[in-house]
PDB file of N, CA and C in Angstrom:
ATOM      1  N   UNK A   1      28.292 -26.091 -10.567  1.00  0.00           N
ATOM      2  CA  UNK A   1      28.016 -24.706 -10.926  1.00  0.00           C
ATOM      3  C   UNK A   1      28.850 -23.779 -10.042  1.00  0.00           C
ATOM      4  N   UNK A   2      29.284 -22.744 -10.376  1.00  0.00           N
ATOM      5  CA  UNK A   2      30.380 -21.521  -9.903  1.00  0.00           C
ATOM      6  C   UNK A   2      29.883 -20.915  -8.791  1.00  0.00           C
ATOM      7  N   UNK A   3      29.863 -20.689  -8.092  1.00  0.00           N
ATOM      8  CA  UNK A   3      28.975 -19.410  -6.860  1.00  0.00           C
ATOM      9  C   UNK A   3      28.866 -17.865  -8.199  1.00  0.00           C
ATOM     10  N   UNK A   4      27.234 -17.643  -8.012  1.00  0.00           N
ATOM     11  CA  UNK A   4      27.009 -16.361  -8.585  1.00  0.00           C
ATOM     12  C   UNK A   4      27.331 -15.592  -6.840  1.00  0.00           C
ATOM     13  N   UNK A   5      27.701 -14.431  -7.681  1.00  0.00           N
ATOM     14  CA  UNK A   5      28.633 -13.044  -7.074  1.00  0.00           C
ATOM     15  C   UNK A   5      27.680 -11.692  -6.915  1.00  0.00           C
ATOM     16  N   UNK A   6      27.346 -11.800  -8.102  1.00  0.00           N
ATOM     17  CA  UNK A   6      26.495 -10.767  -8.536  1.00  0.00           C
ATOM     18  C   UNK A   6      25.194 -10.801  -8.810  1.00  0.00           C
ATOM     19  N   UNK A   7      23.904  -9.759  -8.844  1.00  0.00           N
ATOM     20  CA  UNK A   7      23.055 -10.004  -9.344  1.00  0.00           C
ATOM     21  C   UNK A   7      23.231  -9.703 -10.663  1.00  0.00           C
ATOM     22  N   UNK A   8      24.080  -9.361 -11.735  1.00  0.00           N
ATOM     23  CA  UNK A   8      24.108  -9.422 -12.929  1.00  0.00           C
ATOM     24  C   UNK A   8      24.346 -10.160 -13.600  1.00  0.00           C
ATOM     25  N   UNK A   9      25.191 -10.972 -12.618  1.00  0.00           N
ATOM     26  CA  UNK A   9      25.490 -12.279 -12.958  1.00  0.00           C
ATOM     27  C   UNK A   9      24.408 -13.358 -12.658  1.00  0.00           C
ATOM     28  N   UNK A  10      23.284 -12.891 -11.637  1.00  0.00           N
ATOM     29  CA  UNK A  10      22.576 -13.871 -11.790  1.00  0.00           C
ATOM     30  C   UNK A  10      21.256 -14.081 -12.455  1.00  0.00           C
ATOM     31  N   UNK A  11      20.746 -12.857 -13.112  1.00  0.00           N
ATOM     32  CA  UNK A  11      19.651 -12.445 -13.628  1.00  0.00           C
ATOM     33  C   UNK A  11      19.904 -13.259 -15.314  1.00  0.00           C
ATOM     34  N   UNK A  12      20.593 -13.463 -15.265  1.00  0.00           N
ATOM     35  CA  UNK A  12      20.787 -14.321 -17.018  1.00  0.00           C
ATOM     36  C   UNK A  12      20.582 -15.791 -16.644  1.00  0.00           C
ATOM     37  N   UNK A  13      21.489 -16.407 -15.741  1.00  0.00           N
ATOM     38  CA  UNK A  13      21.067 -17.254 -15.332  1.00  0.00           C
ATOM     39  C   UNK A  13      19.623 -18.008 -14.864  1.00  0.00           C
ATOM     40  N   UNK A  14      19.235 -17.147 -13.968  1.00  0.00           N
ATOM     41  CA  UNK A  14      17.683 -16.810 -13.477  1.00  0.00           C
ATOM     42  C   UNK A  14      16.923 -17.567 -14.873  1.00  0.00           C
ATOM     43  N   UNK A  15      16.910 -16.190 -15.678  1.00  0.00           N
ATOM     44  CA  UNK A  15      16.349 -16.536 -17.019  1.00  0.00           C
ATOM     45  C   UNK A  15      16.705 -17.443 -18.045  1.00  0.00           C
ATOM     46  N   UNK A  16      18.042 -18.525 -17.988  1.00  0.00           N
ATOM     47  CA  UNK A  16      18.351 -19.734 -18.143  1.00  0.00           C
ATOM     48  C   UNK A  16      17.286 -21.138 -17.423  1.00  0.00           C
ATOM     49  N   UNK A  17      17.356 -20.825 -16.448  1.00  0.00           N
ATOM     50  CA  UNK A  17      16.538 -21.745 -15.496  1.00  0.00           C
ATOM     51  C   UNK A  17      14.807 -21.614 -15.915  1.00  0.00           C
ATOM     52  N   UNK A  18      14.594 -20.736 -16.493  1.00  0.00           N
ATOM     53  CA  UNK A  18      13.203 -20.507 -16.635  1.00  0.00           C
ATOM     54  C   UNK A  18      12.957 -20.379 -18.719  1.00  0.00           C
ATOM     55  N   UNK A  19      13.565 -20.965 -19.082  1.00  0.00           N
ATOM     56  CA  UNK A  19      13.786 -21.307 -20.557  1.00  0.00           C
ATOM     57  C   UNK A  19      12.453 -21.595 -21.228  1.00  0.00           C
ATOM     58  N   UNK A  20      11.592 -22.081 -20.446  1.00  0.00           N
ATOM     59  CA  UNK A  20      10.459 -22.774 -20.851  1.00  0.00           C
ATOM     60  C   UNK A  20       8.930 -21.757 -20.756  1.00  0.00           C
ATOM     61  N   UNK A  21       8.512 -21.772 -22.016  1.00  0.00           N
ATOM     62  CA  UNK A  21       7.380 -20.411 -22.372  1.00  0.00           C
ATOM     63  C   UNK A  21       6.536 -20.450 -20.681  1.00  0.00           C
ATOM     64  N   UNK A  22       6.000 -21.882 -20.802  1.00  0.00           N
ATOM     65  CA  UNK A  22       4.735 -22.714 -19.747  1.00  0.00           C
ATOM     66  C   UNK A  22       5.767 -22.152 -18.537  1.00  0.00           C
ATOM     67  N   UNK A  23       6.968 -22.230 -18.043  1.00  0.00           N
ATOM     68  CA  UNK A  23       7.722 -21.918 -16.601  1.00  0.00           C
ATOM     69  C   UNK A  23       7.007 -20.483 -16.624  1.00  0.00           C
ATOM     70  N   UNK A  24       7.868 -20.091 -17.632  1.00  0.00           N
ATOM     71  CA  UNK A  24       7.461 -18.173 -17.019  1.00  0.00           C
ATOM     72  C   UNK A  24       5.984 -17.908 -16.785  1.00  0.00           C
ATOM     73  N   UNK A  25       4.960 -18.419 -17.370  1.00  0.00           N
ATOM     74  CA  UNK A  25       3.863 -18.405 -17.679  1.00  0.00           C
ATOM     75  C   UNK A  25       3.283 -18.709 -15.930  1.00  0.00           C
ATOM     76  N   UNK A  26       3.534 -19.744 -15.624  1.00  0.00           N
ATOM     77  CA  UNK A  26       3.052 -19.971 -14.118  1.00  0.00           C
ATOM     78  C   UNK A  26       3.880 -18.903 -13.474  1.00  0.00           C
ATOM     79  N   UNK A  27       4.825 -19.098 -13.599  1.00  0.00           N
ATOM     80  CA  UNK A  27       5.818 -17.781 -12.715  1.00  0.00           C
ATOM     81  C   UNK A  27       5.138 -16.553 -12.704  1.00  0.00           C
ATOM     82  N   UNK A  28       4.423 -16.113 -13.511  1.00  0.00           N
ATOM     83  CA  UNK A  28       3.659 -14.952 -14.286  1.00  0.00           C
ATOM     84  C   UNK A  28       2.236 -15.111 -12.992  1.00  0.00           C
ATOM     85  N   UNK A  29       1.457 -16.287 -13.196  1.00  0.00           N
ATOM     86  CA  UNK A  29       0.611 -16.001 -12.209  1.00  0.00           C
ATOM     87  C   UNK A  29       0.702 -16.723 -11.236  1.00  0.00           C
ATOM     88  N   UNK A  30       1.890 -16.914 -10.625  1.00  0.00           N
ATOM     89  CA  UNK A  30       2.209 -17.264  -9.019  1.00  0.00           C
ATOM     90  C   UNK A  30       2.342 -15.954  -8.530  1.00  0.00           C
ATOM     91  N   UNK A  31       3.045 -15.384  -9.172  1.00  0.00           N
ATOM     92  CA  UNK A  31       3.086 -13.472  -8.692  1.00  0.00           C
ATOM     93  C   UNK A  31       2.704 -12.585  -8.695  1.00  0.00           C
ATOM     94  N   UNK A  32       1.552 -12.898  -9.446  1.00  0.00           N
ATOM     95  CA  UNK A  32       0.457 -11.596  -9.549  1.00  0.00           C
ATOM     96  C   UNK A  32      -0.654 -12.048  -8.821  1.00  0.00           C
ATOM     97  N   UNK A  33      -0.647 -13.208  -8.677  1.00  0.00           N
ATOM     98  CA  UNK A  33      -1.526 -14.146  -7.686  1.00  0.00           C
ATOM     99  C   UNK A  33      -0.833 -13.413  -6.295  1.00  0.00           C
ATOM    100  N   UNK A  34       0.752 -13.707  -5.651  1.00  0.00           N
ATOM    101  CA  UNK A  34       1.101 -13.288  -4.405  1.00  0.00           C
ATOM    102  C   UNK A  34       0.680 -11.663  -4.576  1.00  0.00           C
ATOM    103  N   UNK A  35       0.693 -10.994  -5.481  1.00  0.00           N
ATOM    104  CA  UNK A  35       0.609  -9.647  -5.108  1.00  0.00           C
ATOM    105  C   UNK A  35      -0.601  -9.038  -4.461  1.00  0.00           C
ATOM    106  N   UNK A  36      -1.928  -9.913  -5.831  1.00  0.00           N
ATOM    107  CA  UNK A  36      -3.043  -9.939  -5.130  1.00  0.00           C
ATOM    108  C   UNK A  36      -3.478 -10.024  -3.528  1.00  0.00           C
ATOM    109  N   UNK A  37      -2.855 -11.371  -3.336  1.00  0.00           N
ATOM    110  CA  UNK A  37      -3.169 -11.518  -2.140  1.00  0.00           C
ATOM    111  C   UNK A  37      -2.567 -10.533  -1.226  1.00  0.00           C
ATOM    112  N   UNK A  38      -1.194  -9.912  -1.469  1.00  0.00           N
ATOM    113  CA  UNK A  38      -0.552  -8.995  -0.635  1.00  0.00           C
ATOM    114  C   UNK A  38      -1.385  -7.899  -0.799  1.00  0.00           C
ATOM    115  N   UNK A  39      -2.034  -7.402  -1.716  1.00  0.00           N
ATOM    116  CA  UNK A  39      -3.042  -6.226  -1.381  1.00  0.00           C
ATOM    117  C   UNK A  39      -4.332  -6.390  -0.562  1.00  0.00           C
ATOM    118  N   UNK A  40      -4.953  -7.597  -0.815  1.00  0.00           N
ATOM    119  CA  UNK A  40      -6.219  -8.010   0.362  1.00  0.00           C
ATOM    120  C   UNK A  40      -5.740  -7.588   1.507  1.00  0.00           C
ATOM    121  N   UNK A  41      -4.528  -8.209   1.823  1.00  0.00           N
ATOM    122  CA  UNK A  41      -3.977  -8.224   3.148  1.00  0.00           C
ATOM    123  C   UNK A  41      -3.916  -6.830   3.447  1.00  0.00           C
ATOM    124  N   UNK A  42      -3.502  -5.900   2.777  1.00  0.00           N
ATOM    125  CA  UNK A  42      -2.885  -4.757   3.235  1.00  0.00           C
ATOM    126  C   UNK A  42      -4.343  -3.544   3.561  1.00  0.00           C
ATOM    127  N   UNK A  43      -5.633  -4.038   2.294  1.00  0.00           N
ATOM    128  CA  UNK A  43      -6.906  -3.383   2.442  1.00  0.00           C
ATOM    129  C   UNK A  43      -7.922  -3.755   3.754  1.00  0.00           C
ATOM    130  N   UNK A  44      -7.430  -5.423   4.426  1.00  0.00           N
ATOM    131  CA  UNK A  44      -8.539  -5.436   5.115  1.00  0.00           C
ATOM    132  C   UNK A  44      -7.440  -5.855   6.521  1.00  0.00           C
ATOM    133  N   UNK A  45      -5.941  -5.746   6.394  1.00  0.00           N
ATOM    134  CA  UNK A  45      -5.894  -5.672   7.681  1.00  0.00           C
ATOM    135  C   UNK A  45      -5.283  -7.227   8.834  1.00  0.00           C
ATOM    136  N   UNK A  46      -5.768  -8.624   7.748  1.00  0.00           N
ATOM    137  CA  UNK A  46      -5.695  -9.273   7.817  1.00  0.00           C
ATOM    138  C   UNK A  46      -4.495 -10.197   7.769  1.00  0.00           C
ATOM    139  N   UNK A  47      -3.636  -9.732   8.665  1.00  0.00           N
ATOM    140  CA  UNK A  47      -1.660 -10.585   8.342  1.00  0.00           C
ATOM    141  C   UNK A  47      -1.790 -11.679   8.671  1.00  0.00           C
ATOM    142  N   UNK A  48      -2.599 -12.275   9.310  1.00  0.00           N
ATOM    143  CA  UNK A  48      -2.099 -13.297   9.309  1.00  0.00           C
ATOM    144  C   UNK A  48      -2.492 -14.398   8.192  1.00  0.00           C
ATOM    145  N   UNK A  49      -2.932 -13.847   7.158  1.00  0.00           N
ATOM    146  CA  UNK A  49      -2.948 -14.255   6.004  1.00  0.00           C
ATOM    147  C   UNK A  49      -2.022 -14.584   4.776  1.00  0.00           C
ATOM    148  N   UNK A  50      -0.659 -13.783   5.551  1.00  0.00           N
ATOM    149  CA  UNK A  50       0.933 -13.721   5.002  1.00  0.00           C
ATOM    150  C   UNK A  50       1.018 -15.058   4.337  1.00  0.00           C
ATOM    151  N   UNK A  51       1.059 -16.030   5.261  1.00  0.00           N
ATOM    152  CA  UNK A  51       1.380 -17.254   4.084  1.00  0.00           C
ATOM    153  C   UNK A  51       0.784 -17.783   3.101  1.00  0.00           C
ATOM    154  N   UNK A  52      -0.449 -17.012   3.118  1.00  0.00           N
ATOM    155  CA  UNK A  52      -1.351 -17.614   1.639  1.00  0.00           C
ATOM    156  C   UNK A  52      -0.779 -17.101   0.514  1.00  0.00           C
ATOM    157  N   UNK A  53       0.443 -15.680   0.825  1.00  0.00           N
ATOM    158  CA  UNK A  53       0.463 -14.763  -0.355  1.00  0.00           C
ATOM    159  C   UNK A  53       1.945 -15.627  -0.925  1.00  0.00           C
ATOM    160  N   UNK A  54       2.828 -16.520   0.103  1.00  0.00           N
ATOM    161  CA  UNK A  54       3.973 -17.256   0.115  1.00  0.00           C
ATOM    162  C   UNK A  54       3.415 -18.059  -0.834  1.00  0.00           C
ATOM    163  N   UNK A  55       2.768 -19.330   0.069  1.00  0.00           N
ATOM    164  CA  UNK A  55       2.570 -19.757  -0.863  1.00  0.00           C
ATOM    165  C   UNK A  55       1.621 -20.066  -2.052  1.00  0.00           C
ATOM    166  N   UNK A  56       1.324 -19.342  -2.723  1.00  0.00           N
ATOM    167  CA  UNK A  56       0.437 -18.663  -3.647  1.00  0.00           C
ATOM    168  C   UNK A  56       1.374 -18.540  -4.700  1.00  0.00           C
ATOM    169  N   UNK A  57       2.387 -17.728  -4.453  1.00  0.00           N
ATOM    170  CA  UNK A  57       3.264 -17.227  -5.430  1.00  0.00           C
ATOM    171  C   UNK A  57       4.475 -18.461  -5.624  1.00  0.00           C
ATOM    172  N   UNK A  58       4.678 -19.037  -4.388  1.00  0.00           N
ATOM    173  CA  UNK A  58       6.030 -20.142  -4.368  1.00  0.00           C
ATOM    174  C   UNK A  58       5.529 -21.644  -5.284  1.00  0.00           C
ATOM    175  N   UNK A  59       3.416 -22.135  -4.677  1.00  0.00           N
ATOM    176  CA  UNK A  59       3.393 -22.929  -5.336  1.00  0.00           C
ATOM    177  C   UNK A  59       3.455 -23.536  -7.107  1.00  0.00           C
ATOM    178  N   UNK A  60       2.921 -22.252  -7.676  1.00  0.00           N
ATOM    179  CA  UNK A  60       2.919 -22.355  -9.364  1.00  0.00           C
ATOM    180  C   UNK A  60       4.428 -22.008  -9.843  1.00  0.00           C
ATOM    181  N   UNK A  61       5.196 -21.764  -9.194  1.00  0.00           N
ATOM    182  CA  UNK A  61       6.729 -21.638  -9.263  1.00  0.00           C
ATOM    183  C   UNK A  61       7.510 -23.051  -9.276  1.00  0.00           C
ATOM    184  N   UNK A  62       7.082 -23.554  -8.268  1.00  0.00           N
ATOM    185  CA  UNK A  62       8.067 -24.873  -7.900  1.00  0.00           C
ATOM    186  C   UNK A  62       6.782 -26.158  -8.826  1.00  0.00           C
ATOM    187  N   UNK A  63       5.960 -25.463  -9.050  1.00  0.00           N
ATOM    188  CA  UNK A  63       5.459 -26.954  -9.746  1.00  0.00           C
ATOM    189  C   UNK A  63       6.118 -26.613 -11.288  1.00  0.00           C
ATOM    190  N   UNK A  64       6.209 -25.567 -11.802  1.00  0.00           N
ATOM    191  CA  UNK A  64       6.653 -25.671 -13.270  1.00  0.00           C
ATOM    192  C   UNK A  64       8.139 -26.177 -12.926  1.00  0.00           C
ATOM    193  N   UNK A  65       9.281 -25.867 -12.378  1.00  0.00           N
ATOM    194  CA  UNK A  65      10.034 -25.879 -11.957  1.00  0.00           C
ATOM    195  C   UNK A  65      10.220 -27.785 -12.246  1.00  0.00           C
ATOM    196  N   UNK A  66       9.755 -28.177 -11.423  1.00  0.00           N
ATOM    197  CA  UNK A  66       9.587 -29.814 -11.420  1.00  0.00           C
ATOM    198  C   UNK A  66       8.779 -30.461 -12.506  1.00  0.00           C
ATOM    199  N   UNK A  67       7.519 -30.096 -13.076  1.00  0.00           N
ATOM    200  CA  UNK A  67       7.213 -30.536 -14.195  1.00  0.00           C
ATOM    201  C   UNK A  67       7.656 -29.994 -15.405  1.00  0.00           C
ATOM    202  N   UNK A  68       8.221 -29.130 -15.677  1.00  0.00           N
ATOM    203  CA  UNK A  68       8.611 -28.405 -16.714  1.00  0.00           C
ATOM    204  C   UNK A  68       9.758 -28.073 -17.451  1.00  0.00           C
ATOM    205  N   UNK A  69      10.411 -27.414 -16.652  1.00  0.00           N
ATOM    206  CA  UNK A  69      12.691 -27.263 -16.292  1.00  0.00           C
ATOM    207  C   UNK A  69      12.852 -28.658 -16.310  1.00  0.00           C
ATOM    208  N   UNK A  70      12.111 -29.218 -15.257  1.00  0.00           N
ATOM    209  CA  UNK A  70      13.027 -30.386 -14.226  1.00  0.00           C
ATOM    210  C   UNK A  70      14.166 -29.932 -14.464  1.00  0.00           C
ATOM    211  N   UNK A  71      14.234 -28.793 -13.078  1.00  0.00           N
ATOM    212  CA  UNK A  71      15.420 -28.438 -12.722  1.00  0.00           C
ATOM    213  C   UNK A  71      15.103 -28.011 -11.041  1.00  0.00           C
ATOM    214  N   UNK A  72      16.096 -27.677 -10.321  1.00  0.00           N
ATOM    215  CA  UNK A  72      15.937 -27.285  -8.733  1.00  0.00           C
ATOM    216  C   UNK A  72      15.419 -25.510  -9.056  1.00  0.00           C
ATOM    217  N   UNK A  73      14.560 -24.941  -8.307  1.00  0.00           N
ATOM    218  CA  UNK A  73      14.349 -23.373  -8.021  1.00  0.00           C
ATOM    219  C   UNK A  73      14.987 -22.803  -7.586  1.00  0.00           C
ATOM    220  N   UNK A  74      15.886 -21.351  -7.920  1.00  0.00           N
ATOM    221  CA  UNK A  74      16.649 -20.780  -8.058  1.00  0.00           C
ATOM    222  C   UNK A  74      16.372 -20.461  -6.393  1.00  0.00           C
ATOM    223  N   UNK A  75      15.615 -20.507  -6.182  1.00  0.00           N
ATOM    224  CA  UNK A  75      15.148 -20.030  -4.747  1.00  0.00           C
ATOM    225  C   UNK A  75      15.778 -20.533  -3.497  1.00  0.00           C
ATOM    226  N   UNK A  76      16.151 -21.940  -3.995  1.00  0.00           N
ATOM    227  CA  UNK A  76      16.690 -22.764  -3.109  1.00  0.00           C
ATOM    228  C   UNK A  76      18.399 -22.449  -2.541  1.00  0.00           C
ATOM    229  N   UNK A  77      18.966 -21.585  -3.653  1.00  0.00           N
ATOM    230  CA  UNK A  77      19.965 -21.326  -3.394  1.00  0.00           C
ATOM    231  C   UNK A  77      20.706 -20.153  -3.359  1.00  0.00           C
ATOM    232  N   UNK A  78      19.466 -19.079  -4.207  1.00  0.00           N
ATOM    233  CA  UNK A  78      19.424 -17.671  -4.153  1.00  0.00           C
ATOM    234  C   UNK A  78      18.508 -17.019  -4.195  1.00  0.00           C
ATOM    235  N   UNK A  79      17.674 -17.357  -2.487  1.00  0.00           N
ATOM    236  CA  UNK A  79      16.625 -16.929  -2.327  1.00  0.00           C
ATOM    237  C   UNK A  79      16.134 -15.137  -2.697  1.00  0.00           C
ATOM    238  N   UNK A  80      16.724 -14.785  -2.418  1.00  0.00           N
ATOM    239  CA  UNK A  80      16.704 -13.067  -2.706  1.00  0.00           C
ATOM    240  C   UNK A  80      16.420 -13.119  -4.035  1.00  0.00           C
ATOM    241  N   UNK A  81      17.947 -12.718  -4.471  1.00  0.00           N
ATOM    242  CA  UNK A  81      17.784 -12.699  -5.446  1.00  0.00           C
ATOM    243  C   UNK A  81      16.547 -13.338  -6.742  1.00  0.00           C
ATOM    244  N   UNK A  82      16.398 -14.810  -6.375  1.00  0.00           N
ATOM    245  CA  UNK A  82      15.094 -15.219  -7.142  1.00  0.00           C
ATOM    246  C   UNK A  82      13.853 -14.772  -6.732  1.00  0.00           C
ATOM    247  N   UNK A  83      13.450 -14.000  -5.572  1.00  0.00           N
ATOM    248  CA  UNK A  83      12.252 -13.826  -5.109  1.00  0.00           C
ATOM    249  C   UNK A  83      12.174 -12.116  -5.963  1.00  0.00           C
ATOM    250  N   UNK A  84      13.266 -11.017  -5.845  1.00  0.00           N
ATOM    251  CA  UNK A  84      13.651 -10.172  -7.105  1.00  0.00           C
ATOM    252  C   UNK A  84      13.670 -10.343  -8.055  1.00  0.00           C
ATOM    253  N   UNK A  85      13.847 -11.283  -8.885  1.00  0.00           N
ATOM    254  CA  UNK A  85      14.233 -11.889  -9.676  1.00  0.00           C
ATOM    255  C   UNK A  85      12.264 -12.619 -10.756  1.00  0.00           C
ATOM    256  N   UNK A  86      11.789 -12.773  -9.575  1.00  0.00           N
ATOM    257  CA  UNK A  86      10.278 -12.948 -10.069  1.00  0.00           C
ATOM    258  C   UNK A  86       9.492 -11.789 -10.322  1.00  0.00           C
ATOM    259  N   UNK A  87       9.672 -10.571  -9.911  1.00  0.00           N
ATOM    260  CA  UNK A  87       8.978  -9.554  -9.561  1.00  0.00           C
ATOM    261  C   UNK A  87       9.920  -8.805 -11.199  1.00  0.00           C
ATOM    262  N   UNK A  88      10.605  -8.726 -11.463  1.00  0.00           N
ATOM    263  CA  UNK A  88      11.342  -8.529 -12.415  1.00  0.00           C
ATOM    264  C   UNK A  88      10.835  -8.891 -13.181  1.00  0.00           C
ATOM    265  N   UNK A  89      11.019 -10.114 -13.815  1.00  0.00           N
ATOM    266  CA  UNK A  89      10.349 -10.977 -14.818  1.00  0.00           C
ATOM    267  C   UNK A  89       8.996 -10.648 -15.205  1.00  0.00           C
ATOM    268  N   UNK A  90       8.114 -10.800 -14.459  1.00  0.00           N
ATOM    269  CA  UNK A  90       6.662 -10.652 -14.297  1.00  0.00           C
ATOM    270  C   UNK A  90       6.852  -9.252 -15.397  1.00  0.00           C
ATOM    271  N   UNK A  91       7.611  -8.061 -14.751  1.00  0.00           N
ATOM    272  CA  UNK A  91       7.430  -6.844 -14.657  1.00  0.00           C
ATOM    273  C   UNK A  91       7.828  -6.544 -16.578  1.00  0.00           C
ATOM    274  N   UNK A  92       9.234  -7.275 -16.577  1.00  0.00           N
ATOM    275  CA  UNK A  92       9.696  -7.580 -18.250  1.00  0.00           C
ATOM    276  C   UNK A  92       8.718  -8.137 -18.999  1.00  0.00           C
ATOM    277  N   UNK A  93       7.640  -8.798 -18.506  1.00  0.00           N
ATOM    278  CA  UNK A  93       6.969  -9.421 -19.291  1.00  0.00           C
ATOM    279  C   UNK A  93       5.090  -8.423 -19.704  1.00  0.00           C
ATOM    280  N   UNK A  94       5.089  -7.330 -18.947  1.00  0.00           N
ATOM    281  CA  UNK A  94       3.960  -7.226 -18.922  1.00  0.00           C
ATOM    282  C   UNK A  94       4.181  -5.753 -19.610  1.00  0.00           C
ATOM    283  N   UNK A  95       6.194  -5.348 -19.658  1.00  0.00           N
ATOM    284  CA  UNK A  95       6.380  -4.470 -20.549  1.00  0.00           C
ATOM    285  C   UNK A  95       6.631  -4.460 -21.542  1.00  0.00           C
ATOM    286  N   UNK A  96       6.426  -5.340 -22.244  1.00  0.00           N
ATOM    287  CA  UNK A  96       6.748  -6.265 -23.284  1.00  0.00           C
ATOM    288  C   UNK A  96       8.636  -5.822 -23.463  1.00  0.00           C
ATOM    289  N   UNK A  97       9.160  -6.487 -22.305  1.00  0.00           N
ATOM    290  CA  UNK A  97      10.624  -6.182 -22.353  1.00  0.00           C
ATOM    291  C   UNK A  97      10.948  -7.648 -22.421  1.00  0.00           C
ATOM    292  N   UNK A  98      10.585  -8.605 -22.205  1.00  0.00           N
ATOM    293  CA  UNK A  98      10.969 -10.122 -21.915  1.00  0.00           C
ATOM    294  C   UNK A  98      11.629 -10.464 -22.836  1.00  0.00           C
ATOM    295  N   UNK A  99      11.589 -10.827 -24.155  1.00  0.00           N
ATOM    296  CA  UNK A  99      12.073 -11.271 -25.536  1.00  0.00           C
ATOM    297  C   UNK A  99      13.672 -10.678 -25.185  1.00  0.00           C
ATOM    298  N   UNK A 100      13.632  -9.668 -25.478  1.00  0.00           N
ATOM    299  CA  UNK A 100      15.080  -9.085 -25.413  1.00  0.00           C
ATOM    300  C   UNK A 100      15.600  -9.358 -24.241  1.00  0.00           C
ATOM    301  N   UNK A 101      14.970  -9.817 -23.155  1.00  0.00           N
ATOM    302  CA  UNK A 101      16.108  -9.873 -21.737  1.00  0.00           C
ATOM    303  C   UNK A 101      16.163 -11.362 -22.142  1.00  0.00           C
ATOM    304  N   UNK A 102      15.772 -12.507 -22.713  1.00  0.00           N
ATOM    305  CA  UNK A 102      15.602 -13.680 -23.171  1.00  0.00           C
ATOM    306  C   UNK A 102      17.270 -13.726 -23.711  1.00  0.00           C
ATOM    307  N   UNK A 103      16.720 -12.719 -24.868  1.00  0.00           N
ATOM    308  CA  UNK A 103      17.810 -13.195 -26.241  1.00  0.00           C
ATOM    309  C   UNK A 103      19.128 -12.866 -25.719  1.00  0.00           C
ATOM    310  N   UNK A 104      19.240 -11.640 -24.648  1.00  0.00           N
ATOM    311  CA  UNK A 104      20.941 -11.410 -23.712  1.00  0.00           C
ATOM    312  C   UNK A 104      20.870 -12.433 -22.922  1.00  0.00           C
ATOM    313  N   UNK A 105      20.269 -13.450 -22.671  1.00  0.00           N
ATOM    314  CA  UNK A 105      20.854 -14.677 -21.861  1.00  0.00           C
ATOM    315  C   UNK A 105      20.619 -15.540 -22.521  1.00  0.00           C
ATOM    316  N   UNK A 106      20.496 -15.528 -23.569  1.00  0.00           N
ATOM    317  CA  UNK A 106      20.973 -16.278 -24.674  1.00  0.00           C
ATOM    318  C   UNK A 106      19.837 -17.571 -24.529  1.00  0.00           C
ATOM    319  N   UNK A 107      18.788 -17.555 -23.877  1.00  0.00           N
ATOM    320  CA  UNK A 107      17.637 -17.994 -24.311  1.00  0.00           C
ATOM    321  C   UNK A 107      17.215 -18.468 -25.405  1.00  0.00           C
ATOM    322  N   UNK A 108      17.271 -17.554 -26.007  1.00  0.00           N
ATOM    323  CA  UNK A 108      16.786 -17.811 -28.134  1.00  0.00           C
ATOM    324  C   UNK A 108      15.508 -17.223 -27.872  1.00  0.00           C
ATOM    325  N   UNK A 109      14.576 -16.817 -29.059  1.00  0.00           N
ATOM    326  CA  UNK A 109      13.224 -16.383 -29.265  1.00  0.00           C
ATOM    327  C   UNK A 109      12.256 -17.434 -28.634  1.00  0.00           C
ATOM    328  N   UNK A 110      11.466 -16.979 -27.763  1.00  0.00           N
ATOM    329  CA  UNK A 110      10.492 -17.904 -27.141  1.00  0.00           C
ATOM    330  C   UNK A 110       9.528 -17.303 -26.576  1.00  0.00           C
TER     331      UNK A 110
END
């Protein structure tokens, strides 16, 4: 695979890697799951609770990832960007924008 350059270049991709209804679907509540938890944290005060919100959001990610793709997590090699890249998605999906960011990365209807 090429080195991505860009995040425009990598946000199609992104959404290549996540092809599968069931991927986005956990992806969907690994991150609203981390957000959750990032608001407990922020209402009662409690940081050192930080890694529950990690992995919270990382575990339903990397298990579709491996049971699902069987493919590696974008994370592994463009951490930023994929950790943006989830928060995005989530965000396309709950605006009902997803389909169309699908069909420009050539996804197909899913």
């Amino acid at each position: 695979m090429k080195t991505i350059k860009t995040y425009a270049e990598f946000w199609p991709y992104y959404l290549r890697e996540h092809a599968q209804p069931a991927t986005r679907a956990l992806h969907y509540v690994g991150t609203a799951l981390a957000l959750a938890v990032l608001l407990a944290i922020i209402v009662s005060g409690r940081w050192l609770l930080l890694p529950l919100a990690l992995v919270s959001g990382y575990f339903f990610a990397w298990v579709s990832h491996g049971l699902i793709e069987k493919n590696k997590p974008a994370t592994f090699t463009y951490p930023l960007w994929s950790l943006a890249s989830d928060f995005k998605m989530l965000w396309c999906f709950v605006t009902g924008r997803m389909g169309r960011e699908l069909e420009k990365a050539g996804v197909g209807s899913q």
